[in-house]
Protein backbone atom coordinates (compact mmCIF):
# COMPACT_ATOMS: atom_id res chain seq x y z
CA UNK A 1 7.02 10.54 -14.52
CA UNK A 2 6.72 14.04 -13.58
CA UNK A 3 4.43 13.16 -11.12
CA UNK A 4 6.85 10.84 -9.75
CA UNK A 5 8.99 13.67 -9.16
CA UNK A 6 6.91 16.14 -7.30
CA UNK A 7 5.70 13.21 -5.50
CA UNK A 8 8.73 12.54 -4.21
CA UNK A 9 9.87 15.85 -3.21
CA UNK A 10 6.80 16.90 -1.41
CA UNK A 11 6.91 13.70 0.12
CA UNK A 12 3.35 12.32 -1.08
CA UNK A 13 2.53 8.78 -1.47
CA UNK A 14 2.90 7.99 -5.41
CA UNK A 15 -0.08 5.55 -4.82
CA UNK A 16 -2.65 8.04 -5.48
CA UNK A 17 -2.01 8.73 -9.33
CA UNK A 18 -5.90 8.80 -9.89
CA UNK A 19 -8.08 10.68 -8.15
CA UNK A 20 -9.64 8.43 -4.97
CA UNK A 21 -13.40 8.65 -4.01
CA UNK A 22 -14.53 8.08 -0.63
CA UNK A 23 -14.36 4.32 0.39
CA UNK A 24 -17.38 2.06 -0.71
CA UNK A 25 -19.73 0.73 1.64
CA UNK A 26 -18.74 -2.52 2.69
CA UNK A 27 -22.38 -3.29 3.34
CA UNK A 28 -23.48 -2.61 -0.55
CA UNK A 29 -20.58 -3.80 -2.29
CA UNK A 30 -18.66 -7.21 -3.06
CA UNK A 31 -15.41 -7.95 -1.03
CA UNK A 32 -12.61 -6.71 -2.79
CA UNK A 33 -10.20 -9.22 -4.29
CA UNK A 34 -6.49 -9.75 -2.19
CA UNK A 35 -3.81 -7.32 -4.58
CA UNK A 36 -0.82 -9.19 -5.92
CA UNK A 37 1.80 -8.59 -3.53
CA UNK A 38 5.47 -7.36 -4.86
CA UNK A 39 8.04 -10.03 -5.55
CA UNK A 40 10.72 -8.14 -3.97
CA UNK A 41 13.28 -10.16 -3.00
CA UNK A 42 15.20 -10.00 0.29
CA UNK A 43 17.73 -7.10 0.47
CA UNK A 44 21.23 -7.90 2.87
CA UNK A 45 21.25 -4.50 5.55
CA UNK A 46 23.95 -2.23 4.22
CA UNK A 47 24.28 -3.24 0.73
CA UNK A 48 23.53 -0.30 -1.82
CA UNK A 49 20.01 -1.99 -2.59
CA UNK A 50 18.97 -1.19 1.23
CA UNK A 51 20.53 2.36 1.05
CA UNK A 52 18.57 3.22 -1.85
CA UNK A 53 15.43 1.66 -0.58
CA UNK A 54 15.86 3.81 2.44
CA UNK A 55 16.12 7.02 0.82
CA UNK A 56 13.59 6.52 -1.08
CA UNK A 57 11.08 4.89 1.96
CA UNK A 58 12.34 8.05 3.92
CA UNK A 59 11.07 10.45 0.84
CA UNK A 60 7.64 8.91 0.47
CA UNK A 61 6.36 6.07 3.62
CA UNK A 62 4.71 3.20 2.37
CA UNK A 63 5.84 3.57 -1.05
CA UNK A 64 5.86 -0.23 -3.05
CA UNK A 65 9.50 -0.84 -4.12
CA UNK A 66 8.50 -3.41 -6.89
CA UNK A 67 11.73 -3.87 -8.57
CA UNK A 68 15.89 -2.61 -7.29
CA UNK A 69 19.11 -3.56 -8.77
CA UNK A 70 22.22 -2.54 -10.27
CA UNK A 71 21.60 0.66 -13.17
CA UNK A 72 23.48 0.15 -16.31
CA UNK A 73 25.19 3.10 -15.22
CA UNK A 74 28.11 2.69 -12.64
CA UNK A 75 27.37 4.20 -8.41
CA UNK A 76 23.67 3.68 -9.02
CA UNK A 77 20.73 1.37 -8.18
CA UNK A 78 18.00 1.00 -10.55
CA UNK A 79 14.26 1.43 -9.12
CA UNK A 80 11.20 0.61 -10.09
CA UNK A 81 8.70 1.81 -7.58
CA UNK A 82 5.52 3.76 -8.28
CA UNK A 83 4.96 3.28 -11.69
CA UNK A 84 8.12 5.12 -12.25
CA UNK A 85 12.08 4.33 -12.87
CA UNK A 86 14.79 6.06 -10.94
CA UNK A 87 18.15 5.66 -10.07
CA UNK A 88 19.16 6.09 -6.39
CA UNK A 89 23.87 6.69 -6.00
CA UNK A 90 25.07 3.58 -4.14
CA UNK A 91 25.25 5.79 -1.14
CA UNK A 92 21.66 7.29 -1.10
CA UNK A 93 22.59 10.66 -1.25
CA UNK A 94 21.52 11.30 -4.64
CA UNK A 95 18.51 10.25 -7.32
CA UNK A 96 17.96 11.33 -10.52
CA UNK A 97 14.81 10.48 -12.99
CA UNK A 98 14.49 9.98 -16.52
CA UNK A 99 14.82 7.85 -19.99
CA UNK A 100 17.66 6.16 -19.55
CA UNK A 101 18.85 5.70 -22.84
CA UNK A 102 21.40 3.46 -24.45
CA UNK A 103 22.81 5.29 -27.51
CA UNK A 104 25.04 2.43 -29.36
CA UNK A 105 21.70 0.19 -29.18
CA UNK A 106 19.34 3.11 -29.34
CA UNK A 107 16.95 1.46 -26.72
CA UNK A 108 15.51 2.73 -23.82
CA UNK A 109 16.57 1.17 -21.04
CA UNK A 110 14.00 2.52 -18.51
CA UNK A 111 11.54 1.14 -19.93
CA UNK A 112 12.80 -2.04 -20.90
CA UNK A 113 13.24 -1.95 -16.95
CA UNK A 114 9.54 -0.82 -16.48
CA UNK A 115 8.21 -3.60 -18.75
CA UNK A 116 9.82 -6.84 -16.92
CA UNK A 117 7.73 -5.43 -14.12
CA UNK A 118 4.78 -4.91 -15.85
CA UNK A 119 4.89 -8.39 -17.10
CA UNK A 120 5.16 -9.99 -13.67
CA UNK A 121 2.31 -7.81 -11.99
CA UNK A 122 0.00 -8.72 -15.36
CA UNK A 123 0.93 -12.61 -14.89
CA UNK A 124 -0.26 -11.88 -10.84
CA UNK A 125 -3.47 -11.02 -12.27
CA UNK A 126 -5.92 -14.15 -12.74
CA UNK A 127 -6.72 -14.52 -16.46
CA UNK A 128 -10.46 -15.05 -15.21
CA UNK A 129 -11.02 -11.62 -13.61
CA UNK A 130 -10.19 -10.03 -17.40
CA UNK A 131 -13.01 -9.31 -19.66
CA UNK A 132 -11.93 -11.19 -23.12
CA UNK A 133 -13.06 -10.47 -26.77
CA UNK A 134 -11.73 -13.35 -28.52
CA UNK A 135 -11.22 -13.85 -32.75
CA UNK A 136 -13.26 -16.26 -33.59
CA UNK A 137 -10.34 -18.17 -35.44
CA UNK A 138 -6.49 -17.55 -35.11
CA UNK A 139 -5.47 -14.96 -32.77
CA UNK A 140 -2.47 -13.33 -34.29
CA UNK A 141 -1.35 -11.33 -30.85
CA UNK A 142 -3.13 -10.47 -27.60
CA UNK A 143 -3.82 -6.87 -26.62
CA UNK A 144 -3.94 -6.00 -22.71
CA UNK A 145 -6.32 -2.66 -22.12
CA UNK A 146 -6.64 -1.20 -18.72
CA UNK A 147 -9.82 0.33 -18.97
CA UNK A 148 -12.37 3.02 -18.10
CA UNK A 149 -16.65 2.42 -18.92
CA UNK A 150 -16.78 6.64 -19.01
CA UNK A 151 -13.34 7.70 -20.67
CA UNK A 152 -14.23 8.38 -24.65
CA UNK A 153 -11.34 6.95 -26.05
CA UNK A 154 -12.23 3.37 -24.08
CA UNK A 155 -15.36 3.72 -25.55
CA UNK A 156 -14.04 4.62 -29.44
CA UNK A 157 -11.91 1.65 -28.16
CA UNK A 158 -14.73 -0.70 -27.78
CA UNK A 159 -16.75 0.64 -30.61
CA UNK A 160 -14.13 -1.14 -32.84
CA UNK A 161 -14.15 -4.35 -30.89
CA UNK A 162 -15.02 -6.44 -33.65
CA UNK A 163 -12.89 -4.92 -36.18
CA UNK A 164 -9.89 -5.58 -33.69
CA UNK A 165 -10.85 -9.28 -33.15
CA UNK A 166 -11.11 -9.26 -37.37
CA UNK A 167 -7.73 -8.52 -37.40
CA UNK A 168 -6.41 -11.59 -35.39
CA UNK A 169 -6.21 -9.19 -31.66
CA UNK A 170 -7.25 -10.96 -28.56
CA UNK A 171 -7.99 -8.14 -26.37
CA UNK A 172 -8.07 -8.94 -22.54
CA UNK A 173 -9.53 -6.34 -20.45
CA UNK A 174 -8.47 -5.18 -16.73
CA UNK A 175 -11.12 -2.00 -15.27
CA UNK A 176 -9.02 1.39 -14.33
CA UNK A 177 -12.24 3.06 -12.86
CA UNK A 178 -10.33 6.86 -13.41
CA UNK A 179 -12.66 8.20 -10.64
CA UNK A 180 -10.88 6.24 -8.22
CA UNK A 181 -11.89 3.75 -5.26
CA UNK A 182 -15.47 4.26 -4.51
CA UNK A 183 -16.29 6.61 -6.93
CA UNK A 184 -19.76 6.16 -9.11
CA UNK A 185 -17.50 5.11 -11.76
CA UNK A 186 -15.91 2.42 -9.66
CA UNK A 187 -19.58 1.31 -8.35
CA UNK A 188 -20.33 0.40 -12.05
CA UNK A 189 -17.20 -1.33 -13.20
CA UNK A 190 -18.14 -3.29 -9.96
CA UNK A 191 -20.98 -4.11 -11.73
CA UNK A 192 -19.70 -4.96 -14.77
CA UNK A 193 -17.26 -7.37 -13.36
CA UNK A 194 -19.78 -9.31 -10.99
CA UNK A 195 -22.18 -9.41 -13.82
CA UNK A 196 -23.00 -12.99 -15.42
CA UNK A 197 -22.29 -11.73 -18.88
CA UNK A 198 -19.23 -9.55 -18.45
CA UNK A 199 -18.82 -8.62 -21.99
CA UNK A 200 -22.56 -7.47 -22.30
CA UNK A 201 -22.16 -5.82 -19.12
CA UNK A 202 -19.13 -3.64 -20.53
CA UNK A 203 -20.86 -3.35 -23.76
CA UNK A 204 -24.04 -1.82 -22.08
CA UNK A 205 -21.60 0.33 -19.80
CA UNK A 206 -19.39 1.88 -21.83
CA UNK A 207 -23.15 2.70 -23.90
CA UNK A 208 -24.74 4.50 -21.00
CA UNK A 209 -26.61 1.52 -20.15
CA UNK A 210 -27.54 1.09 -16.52
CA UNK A 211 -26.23 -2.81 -15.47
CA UNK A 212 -27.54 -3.30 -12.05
CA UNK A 213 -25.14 -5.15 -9.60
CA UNK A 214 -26.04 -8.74 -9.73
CA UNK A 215 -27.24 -10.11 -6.45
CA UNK A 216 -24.93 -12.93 -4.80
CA UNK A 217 -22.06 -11.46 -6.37
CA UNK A 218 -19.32 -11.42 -3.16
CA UNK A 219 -16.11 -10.42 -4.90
CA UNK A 220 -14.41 -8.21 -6.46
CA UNK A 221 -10.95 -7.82 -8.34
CA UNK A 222 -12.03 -4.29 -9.45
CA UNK A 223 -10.01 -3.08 -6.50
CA UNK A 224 -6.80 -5.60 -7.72
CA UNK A 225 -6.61 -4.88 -11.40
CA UNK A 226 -6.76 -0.65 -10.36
CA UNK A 227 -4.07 -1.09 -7.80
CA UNK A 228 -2.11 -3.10 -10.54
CA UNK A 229 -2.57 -0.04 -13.04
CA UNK A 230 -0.56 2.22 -10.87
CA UNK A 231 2.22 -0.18 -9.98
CA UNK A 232 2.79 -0.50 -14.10
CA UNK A 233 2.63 3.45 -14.37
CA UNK A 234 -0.74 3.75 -15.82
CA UNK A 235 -1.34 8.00 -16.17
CA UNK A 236 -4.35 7.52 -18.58
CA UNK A 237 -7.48 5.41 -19.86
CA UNK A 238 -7.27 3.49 -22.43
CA UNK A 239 -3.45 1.59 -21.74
CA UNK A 240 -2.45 -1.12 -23.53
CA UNK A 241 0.04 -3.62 -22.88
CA UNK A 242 1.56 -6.95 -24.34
CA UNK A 243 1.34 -9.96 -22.11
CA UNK A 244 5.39 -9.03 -21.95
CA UNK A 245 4.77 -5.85 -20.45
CA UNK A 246 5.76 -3.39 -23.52
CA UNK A 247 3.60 -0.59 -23.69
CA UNK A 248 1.97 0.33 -26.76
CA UNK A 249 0.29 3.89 -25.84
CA UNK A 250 -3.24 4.42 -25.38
CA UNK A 251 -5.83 4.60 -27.97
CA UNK A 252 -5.33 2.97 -31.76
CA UNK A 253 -7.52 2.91 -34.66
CA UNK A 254 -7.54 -1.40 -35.11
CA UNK A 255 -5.43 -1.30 -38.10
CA UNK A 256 -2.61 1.12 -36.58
CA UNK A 257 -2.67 -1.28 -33.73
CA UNK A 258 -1.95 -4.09 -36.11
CA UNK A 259 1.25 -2.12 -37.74
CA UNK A 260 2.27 -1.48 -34.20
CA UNK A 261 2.43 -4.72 -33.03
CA UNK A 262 3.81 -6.39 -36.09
CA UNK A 263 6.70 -3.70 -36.13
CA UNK A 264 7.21 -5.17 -32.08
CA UNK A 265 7.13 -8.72 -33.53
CA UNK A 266 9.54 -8.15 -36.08
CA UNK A 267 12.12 -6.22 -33.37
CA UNK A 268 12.07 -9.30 -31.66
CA UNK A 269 9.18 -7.97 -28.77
């Protein structure tokens, strides 16, 4: 969020909010996959929605608007753009940033905001360009984790796979490669996704094992799945998400991921 901010006032495109690598080869690497576009809906010229979209297309060019509407608050808009929430005046003179919070329900309403956004860009995503660890009998809840093959707390993440899938937790991977777009890191969760065992492939990764790119392999949604992470507001590797968009933080032991999930089961999430 604070990087929302000084993006916005020094007029920087919030897309970068990883560091970016030099662009791949297109020669030695698989097409990337077509990103989900935003379901924006049309916005009548002159109404506050347009205003605000304005001010804040004027701040930072090119930025995806993936979500504007009436704030709970009175004289404001409501945006989601970035991976951020702010609220634009009616008149798009003024924007302010921040938990929005309501304190008769004690609920944040930012990020109640946030999550009906992540949940439509995760439903975008095609459920066979995740990486799935399955329980082998009921699955009690599912488990979205953006993840890295280098960051440590993916791999303490993965180390516990089987402990989480014990437990009843589908978890349904999408790759973050933290180095960015055509870094060495990005290069190998290209690999990982093209390879014909996926979940060996991440297994060997994330264990320093080299998994060459398979040959014939002519697509990628490496590309999609990052560009999806910083639309939903992703700052860090490990992120996990319910298929509803909540967030649930980044890295948890299995059985504090359990307790947080049944807590958001029994608050109606």
């Amino acid at each position: 969020m604070k990087a929302f901010a000084l993006a916005l006032l020094l007029g920087v495109s919030l897309s970068a909010c990883a560091q970016s690598g030099p662009a791949p080869a297109a020669a030695s690497l698989p097409k990337a996959a077509d990103a989900p576009a935003s379901a924006l809906p049309p916005i009548a010229d002159g109404s506050p929605e347009a205003r605000a979209r304005a001010a804040l297309q004027a701040l930072v060019p090119g930025i995806t608007i993936d979500d504007i509407g009436p704030a709970p608050i009175p004289g404001f808009r409501q945006v989601v753009a970035g991976g951020a929430v702010v609220y634009v005046s009616d008149d798009g003179k003024y924007m302010f940033q921040g938990s929005l919070v309501d304190l008769a329900k004690r609920s944040d309403l930012s990020e109640q905001a946030m999550a009906k956004v992540r949940k439509r860009i995760l439903q975008s995503l095609p459920e066979d360009d995740r990486i799935v660890f399955a329980p082998k009998g009921q699955t009690r809840y599912t488990v979205i984790v953006l993840t890295d093959v280098e960051c440590g707390y993916c791999r303490k993440f993965h180390s516990d796979i089987a402990r989480y899938n014990d437990l009843g937790i589908r978890v349904e991977y999408l790759a973050f490669p933290r180095a960015g777009l055509g870094s060495d890191d990005y290069r190998k969760m290209v690999a990982v996704w093209c390879a014909p065992d996926r979940r060996k492939a991440l297994t060997d990764a994330k264990n320093d094992r080299p998994v060459p790119l398979a040959p014939g392999c002519t697509r990628t949604p490496v590309d999609m799945q990052y560009r999806a992470g910083q639309r939903m507001g992703l700052e860090g590797t490990p992120m996990l998400l319910t298929p509803e968009g909540d967030f649930l933080g980044g890295y948890l032991p299995p059985e504090q991921l359990v307790k947080r999930l049944a807590a958001l089961k029994a608050n109606g999430g």
